[in-house]
Protein backbone atom coordinates (compact mmCIF):
# COMPACT_ATOMS: atom_id res chain seq x y z
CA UNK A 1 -17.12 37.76 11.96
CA UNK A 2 -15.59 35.29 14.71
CA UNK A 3 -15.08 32.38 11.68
CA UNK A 4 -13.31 35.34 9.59
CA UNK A 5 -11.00 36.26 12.71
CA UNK A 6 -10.32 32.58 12.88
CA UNK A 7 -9.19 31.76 9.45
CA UNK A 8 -6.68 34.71 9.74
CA UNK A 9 -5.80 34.08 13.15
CA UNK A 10 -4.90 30.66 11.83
CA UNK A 11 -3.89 30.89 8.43
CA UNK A 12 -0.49 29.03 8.83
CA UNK A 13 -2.29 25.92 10.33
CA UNK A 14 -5.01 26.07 7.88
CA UNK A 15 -2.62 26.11 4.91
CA UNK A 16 0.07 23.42 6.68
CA UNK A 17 -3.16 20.92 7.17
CA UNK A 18 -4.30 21.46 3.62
CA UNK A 19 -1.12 20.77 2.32
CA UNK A 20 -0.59 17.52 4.11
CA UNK A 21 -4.32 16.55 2.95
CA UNK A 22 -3.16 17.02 -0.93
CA UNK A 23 0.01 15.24 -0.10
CA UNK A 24 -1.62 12.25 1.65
CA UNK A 25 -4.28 11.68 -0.97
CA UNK A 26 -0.88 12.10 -3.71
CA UNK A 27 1.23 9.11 -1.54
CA UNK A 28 -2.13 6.98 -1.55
CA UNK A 29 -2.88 7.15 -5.19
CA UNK A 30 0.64 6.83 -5.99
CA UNK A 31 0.71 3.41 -3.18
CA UNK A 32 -2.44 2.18 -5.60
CA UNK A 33 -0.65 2.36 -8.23
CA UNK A 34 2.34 -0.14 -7.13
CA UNK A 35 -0.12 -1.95 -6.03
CA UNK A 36 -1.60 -2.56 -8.88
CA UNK A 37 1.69 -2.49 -10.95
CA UNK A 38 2.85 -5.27 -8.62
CA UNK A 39 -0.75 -7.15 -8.99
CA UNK A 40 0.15 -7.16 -12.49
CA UNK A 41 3.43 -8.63 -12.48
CA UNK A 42 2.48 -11.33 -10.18
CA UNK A 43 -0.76 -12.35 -12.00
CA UNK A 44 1.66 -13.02 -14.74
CA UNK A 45 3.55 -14.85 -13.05
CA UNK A 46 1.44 -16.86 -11.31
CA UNK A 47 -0.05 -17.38 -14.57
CA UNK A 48 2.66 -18.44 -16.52
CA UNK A 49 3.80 -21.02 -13.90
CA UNK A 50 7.90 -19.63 -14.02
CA UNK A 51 9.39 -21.15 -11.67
CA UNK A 52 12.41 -19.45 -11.87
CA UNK A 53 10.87 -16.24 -11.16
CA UNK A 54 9.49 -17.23 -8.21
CA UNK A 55 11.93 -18.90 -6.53
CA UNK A 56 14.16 -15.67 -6.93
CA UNK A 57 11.06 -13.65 -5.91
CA UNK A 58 11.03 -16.02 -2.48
CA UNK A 59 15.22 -16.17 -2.00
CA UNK A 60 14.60 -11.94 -1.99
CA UNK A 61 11.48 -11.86 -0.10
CA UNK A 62 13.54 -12.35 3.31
CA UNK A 63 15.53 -8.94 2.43
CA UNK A 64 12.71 -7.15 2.59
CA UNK A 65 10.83 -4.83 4.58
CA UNK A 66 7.73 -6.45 6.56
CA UNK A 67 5.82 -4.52 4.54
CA UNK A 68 6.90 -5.41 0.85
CA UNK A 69 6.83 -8.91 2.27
CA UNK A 70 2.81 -8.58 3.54
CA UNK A 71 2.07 -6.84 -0.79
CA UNK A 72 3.97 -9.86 -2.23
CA UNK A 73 1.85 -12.74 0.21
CA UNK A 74 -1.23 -10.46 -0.57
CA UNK A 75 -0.54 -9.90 -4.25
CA UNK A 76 0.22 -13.68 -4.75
CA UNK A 77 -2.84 -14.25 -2.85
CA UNK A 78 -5.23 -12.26 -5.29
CA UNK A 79 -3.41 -14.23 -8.15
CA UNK A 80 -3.27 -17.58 -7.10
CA UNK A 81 -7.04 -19.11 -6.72
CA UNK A 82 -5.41 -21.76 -4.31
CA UNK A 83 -4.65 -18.81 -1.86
CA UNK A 84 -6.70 -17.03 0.37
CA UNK A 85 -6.06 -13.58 0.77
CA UNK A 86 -6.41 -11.31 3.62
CA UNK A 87 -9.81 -9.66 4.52
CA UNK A 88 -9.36 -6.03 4.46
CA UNK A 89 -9.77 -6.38 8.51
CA UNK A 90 -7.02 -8.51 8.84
CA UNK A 91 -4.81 -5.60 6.77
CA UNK A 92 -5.85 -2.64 8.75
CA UNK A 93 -4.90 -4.62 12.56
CA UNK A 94 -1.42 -5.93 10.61
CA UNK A 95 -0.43 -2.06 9.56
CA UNK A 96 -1.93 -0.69 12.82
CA UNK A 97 0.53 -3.24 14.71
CA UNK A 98 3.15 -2.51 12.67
CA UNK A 99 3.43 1.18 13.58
């Protein structure tokens, strides 16, 4: 009886939290995605040597976010076998310093 008089009590903060729960898991698999859409392009890249490309990719890099800049060192990372990229450990302290 008490955990029925609870979920109508608090209906409004049962149905806000569930719909940030479906919207966090839709921004993560949507963040996986460029991920792996930028993984991509930079495997290619890194694969086909083009220098051109990545010197433009490098004059940009400085525009961007601190963010965008960490997914391009860590995508270039996973695609170049002369780079080490960044135990997951390393990721979860940079983002927690970053908020």
């Amino acid at each position: 009886m008490d955990g029925i008089r609870f979920v109508v009590d608090n209906r409004d903060m049962i149905i806000t939290a569930l719909l940030a729960l479906i919207a966090l898991l839709k921004l993560t698999a949507w963040g996986r995605a460029q991920a792996t859409a930028l993984d991509t392009v930079v495997g290619a890249i890194e694969s086909l040597g083009s220098k051109t490309v990545k010197s433009a990719v490098s004059q940009a890099q400085g525009a961007l976010s601190s963010a965008a800049q960490d997914a391009i060192v860590d995508a270039v990372a996973k695609a170049d076998p002369k780079k080490v990229s960044p135990t997951a450990i390393a990721k979860i302290v940079r983002e927690a310093l970053r908020l």
